[in-house]
Protein backbone atom coordinates (compact mmCIF):
# COMPACT_ATOMS: atom_id res chain seq x y z
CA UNK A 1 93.51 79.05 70.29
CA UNK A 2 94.75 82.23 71.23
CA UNK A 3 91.73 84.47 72.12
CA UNK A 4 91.56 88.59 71.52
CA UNK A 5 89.18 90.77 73.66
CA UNK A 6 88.27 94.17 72.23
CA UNK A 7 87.05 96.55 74.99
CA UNK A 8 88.53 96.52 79.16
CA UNK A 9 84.56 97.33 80.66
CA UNK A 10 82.41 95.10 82.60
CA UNK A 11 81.55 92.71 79.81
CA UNK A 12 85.08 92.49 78.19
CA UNK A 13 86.78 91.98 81.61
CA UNK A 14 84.47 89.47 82.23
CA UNK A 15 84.85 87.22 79.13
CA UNK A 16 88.69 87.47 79.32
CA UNK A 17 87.99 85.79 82.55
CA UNK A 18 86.04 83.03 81.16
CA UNK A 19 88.52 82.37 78.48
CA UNK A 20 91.66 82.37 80.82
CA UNK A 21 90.24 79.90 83.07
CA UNK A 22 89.76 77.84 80.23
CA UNK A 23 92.82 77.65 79.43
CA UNK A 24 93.40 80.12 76.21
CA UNK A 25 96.12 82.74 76.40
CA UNK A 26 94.20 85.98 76.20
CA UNK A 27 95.04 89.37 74.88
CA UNK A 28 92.85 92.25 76.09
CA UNK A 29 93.28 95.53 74.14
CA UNK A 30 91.77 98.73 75.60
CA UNK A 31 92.96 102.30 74.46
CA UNK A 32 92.44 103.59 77.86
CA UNK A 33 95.35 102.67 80.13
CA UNK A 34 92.98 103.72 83.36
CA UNK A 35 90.46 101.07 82.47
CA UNK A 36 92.77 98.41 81.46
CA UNK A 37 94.73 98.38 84.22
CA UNK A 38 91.65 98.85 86.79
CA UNK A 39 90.57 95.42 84.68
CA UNK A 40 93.54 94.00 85.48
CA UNK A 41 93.49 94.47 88.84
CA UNK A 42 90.01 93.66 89.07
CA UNK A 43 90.62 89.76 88.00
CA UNK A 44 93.44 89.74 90.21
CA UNK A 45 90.81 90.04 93.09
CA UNK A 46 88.21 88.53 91.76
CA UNK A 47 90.59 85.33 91.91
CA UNK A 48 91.76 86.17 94.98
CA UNK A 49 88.13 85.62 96.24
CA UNK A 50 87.96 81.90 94.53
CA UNK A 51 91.26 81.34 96.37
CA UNK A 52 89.56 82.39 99.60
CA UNK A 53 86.49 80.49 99.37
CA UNK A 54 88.37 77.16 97.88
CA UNK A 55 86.39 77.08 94.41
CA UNK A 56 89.76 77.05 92.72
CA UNK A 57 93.58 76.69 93.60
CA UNK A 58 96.54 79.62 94.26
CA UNK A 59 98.44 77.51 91.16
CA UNK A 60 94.77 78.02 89.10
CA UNK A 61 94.64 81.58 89.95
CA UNK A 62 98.16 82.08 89.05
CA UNK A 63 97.66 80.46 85.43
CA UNK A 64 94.70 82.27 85.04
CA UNK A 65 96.64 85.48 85.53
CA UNK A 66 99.74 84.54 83.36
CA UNK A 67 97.26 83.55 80.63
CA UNK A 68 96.29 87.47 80.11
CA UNK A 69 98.21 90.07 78.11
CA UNK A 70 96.79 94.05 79.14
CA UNK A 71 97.62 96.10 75.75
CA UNK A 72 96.50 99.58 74.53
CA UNK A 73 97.48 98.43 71.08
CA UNK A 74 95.38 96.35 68.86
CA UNK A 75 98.06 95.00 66.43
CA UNK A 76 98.46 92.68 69.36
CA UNK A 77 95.39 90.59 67.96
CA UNK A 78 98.21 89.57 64.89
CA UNK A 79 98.05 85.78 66.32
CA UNK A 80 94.38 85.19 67.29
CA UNK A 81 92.19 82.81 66.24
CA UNK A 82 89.17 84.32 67.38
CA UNK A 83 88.79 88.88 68.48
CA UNK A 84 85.62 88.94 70.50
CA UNK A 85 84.59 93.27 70.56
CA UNK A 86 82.86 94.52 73.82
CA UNK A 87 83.04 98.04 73.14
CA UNK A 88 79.98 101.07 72.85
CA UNK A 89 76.94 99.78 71.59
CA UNK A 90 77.68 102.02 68.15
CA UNK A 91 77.09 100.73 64.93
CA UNK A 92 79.66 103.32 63.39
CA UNK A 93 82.29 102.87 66.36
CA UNK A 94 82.22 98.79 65.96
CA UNK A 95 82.19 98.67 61.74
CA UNK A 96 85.29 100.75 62.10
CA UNK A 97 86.89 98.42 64.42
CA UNK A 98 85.87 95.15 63.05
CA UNK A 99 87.63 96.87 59.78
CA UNK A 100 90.92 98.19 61.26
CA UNK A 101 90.78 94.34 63.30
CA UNK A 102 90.64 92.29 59.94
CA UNK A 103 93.77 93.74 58.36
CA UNK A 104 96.00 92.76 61.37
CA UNK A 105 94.48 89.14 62.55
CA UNK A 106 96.23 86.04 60.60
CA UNK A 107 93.30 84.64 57.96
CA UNK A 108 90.48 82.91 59.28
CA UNK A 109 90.26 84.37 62.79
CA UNK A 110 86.83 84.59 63.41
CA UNK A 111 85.30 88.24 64.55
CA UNK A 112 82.70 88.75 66.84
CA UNK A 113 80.46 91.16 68.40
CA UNK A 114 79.34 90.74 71.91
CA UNK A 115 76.62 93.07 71.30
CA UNK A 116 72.96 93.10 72.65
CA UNK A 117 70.90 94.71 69.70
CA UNK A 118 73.07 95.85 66.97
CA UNK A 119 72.51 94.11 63.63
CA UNK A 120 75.62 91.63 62.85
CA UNK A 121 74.67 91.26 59.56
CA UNK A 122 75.82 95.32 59.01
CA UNK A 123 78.90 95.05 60.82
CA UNK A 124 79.75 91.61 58.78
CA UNK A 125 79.36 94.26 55.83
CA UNK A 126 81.92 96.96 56.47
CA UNK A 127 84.65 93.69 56.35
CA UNK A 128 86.44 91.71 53.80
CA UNK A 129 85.60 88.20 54.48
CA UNK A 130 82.20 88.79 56.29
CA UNK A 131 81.52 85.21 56.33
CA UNK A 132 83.89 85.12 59.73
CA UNK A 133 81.91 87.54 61.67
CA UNK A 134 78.91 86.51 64.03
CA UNK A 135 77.54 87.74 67.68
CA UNK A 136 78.21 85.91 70.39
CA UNK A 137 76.26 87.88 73.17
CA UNK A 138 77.05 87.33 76.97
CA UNK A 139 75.42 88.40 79.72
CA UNK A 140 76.72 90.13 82.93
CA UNK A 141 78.05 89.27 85.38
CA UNK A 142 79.92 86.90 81.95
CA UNK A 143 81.70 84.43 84.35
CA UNK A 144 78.77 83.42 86.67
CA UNK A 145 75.79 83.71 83.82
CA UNK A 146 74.90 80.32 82.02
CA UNK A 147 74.04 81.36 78.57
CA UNK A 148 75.40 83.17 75.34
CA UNK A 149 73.22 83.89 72.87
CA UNK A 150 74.70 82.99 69.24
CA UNK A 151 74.17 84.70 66.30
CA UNK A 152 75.29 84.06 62.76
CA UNK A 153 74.42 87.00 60.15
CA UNK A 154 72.83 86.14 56.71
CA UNK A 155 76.76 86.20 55.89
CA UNK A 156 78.33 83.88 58.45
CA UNK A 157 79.17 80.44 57.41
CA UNK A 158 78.10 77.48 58.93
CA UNK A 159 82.08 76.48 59.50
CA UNK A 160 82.56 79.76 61.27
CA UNK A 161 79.29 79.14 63.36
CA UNK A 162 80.55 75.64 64.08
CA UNK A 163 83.61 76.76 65.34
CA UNK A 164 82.48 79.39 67.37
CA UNK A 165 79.62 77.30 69.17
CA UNK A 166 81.95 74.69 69.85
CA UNK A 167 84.66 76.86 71.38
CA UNK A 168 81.88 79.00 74.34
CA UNK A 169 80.17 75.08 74.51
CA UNK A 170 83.60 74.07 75.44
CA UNK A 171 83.90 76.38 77.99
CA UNK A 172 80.83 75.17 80.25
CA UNK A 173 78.15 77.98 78.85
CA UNK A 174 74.50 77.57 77.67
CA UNK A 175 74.65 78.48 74.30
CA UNK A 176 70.89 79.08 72.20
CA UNK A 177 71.33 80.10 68.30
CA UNK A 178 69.20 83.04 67.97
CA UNK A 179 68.01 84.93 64.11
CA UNK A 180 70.08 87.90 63.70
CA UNK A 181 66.92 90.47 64.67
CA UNK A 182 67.06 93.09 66.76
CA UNK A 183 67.24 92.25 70.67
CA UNK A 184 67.93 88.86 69.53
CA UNK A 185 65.81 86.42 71.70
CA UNK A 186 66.47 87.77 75.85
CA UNK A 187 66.42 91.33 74.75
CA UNK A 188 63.34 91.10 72.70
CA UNK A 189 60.92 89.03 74.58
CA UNK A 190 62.31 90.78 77.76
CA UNK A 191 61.21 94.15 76.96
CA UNK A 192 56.83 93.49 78.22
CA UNK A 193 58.75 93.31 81.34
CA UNK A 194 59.94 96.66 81.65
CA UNK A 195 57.25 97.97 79.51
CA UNK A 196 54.01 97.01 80.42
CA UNK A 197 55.26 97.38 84.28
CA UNK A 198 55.83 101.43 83.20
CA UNK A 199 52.24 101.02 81.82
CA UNK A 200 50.25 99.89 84.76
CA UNK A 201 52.23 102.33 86.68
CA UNK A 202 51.22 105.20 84.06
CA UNK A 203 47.98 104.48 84.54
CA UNK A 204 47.44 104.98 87.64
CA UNK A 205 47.06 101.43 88.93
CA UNK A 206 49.69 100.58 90.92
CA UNK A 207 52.82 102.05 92.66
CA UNK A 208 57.09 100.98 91.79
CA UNK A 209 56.90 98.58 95.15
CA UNK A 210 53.25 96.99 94.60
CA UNK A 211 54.30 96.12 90.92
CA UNK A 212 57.47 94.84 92.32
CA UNK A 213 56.01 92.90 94.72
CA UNK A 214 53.51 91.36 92.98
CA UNK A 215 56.03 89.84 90.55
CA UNK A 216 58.92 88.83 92.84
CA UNK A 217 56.10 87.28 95.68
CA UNK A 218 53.08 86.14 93.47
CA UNK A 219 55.41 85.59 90.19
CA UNK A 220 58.29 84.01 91.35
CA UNK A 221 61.05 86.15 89.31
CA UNK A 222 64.03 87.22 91.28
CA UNK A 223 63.88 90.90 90.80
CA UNK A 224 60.52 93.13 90.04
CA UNK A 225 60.75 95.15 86.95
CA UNK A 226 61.69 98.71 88.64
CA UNK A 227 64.46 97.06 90.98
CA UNK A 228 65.87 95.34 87.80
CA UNK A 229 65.77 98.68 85.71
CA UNK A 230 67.43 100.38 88.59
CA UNK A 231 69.78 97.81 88.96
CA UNK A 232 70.45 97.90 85.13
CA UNK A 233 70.76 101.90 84.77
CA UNK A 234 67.23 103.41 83.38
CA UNK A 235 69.97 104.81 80.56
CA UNK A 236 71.14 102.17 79.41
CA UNK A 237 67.56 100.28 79.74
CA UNK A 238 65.78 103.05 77.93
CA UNK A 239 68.91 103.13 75.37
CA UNK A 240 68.10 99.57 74.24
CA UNK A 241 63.94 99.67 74.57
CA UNK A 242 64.83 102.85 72.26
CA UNK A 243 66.91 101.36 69.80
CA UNK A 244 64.67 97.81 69.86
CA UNK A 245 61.53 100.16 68.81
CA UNK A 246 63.35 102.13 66.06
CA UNK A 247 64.73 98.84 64.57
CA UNK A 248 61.52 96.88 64.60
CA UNK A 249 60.22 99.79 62.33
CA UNK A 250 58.05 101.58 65.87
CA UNK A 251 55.86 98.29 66.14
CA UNK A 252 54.12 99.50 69.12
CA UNK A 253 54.42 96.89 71.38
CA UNK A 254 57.88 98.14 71.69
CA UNK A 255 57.36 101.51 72.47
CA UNK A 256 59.35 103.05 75.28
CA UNK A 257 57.68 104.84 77.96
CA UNK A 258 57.74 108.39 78.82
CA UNK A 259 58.23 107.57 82.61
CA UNK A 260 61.65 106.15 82.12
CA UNK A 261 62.53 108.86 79.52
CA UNK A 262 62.04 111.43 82.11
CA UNK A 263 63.54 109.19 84.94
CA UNK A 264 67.02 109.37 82.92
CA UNK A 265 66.24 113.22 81.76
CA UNK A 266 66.93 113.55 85.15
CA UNK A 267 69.58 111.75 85.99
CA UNK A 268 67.24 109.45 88.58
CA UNK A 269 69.61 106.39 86.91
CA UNK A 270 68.93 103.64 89.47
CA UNK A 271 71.98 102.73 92.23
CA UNK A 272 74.89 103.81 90.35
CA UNK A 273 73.38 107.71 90.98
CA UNK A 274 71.61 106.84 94.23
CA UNK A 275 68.05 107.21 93.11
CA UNK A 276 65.97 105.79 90.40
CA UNK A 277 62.34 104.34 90.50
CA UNK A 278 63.68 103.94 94.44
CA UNK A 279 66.10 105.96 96.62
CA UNK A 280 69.19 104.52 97.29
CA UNK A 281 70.12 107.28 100.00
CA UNK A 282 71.53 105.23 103.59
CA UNK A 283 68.51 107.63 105.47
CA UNK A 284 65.91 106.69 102.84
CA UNK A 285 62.48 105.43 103.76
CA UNK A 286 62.02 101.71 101.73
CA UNK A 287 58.62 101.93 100.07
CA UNK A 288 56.25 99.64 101.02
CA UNK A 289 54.06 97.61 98.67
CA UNK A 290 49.98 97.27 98.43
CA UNK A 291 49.86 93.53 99.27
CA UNK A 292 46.60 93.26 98.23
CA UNK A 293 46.72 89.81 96.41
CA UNK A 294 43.85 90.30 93.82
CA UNK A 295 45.69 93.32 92.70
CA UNK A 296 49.11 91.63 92.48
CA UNK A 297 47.73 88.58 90.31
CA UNK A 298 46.07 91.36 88.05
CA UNK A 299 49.63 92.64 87.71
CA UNK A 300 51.60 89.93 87.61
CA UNK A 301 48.81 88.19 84.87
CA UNK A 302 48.91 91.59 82.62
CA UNK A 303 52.49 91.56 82.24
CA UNK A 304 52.97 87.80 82.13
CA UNK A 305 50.52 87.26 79.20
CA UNK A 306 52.57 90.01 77.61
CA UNK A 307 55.45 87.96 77.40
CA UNK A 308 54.56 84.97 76.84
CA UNK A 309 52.64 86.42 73.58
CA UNK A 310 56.33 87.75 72.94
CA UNK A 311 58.10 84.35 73.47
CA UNK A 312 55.21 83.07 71.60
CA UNK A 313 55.58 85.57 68.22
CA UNK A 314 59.23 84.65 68.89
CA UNK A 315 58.64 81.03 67.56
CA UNK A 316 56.53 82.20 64.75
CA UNK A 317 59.31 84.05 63.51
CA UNK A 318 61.48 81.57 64.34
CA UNK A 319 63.83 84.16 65.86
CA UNK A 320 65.07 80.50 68.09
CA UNK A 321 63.58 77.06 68.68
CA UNK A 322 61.26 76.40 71.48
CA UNK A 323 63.84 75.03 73.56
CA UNK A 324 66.21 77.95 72.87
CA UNK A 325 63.91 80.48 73.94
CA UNK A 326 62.73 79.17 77.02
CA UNK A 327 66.25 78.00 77.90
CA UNK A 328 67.44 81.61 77.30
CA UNK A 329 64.69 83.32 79.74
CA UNK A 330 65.38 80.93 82.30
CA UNK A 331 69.54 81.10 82.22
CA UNK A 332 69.83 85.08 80.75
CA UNK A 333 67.45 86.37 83.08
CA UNK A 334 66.31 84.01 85.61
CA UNK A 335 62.82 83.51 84.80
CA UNK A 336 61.09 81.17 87.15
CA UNK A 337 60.16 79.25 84.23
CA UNK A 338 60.42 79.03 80.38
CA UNK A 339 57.67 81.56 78.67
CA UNK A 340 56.45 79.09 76.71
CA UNK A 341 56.12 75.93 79.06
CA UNK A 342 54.42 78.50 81.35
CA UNK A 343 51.85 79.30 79.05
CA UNK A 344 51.27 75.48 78.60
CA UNK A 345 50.87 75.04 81.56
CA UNK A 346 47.87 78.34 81.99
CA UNK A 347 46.64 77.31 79.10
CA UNK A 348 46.98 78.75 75.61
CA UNK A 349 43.30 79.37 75.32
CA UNK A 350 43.62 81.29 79.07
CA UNK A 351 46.37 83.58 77.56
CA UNK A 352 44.48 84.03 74.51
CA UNK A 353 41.74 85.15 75.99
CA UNK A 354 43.60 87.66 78.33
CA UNK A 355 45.55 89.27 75.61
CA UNK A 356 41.97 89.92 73.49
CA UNK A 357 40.10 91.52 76.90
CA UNK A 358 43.36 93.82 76.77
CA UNK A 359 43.46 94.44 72.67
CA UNK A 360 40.02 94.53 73.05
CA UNK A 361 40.16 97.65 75.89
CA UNK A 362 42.68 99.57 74.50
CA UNK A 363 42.28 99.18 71.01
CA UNK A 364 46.13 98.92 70.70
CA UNK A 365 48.44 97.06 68.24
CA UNK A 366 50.77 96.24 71.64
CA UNK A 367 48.28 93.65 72.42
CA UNK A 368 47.17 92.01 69.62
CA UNK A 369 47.50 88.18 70.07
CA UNK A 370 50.25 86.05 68.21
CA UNK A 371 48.92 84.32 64.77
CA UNK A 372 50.80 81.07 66.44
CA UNK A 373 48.88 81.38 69.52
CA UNK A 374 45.63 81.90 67.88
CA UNK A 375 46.61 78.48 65.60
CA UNK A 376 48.01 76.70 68.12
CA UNK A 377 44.29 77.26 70.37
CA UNK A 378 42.31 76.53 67.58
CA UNK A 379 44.25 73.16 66.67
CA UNK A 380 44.08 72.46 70.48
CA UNK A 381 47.89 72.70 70.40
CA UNK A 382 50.79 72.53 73.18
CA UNK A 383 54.22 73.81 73.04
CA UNK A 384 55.75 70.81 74.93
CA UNK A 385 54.17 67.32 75.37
């Protein structure tokens, strides 16, 4: 199967990578010759480096290369089987595309959107034959992260899901089939992370680095929540807690934080502008962390109860299976541990009872406990035997 990429950035680049090496001729189409051929160039190194360290052969990197077609012109798409769009997160932008993209690919070539939040069921809607169209969501870096999140509209058919599934499966990824909802399953029971960090820190209780600490060296996760949100751009972080609260109708626990608002007001970004939450400067002083260890596991408890609650909700809606959504924190987003076998193993009653002494405190709809969690207590109930 011939395989179309809409969109030369980051993410697109990526996933033509992933395709090539599998094997599929690839056509990347990019209206902006600067970008496309700086994408180009890009895999061309990025292979080189394989070469280098002996992961893969000078004839594989050459066949990877030959695979890909660079084009500014999307009638090039005419003999795909499957167009996979990595373009601005724009609901208007994409339903334009996915329209223009239909009239030129041969029937039955499935559309997708690789986007993070956007509904799929709307974009389905602007086409034809919406029944072809689904999200298939990668993460970044695409060709070293495990999983893609799959996501069929109300519109997609289970043939087109099939065939979709089967074809990332096939080329060695974790796939978890997530409800079309907004933030899907990483993106929504991610956002406590950010969120209720920014809260603690609003409050007064603890500094960037303490926070930081306390869940990289007490919790285990590979980056704190202000590193990560630097290391994601507080724009594009804020962009998606923004659109996440707006599309769950302003349910409060997704409320974004005034911190981070100002923090990209002011163009403190994270690394890509050399100062975020933390200063990237070559002279500047590294903040150190309170290591105070009863403060850290107050931290690292608060915001940990927060999303388990979310994985938790997450099953109640059944926005993904149990297994899905603790396979998709652990390989999106390097959790220590799945949400949900974590909480087992606290206890459900334990989290229960830490989410009511915060609802409890602040009076505020962000905490309020799960109905699953408060059935699954009562019944004496465990996620996973």
């Amino acid at each position: 199967m011939e395989v179309g990429v809409l969109g030369a950035g980051t993410m697109g680049s990526g996933i033509v990578q992933v395709a090539a090496q599998n094997g599929h001729n690839v056509v990347l189409v990019d209206l902006n010759e600067h970008i496309l051929n700086k994408s180009k160039e890009q895999l061309k190194s990025i292979l080189a480096r394989l070469v280098a360290k002996e992961r893969i052969t000078r004839e594989e990197s050459e066949a990877t290369i030959s695979r890909v077609t660079y084009s500014q012109d999307i009638h090039d798409f005419r003999n795909c089987g499957i167009v996979i769009e990595a373009i601005i997160e724009d609901l208007e932008i994409k339903s334009h595309v996915f329209k223009q993209v239909e009239q030129i690919v041969p029937k039955g070539c499935i559309l997708a959107s690789n986007t993070s939040s956007l509904s799929i069921a709307s974009i389905a809607a602007t086409t034809e034959n919406p029944t072809l169209v689904l999200g298939i969501h990668f993460f970044n870096p695409a060709p070293l992260m495990p999983l893609v999140e799959i996501i069929p509209a109300v519109q997609t058919s289970q043939e087109t899901l099939k065939t979709a599934r089967d074809l990332i499966d096939g080329w060695k990824k974790v796939t978890v089939l997530c409800k079309d909802t907004p933030g899907f399953i990483v993106n929504r029971v991610a956002r406590p992370f950010y969120g209720e960090a920014l809260r603690i820190y609003e409050e007064g209780i603890a500094d960037f680095a303490t926070i930081d600490w306390a869940m990289t060296e007490l919790g285990g996760f590979r980056m704190g929540p202000f590193t990560l949100m630097d290391y994601i751009g507080n724009d594009v972080n804020y962009t998606v807690t923004e659109t996440v609260f707006k599309a769950f109708y302003f349910d409060p626990r997704y409320k974004p934080s005034f911190t981070q608002k100002r923090h990209s007001e002011a163009g403190y970004l994270g690394r890509k502008s050399g100062r975020g939450y933390y200063d990237y400067s070559e002279d500047a002083e590294k903040d150190q962390p309170n290591t105070d260890k009863v403060l850290g596991e107050q931290i690292l408890n608060r915001i940990l109860v927060m999303l388990m609650n979310e994985a938790i909700d997450a099953v109640f809606l059944n926005i993904g299976s149990k297994e899905d959504i603790d396979l998709a924190m652990t390989k999106g987003v390097n959790y220590p541990k799945g949400l949900l076998k974590w909480a087992d193993e606290i206890g459900l009653k334990t989290v229960l009872e830490s989410l009511e002494v915060l609802f409890h405190e602040y009076g505020e709809d962000r905490y309020r406990p799960s109905p699953l969690l408060r059935r699954m207590v009562r019944n004496n109930e465990r996620f996973f035997e």
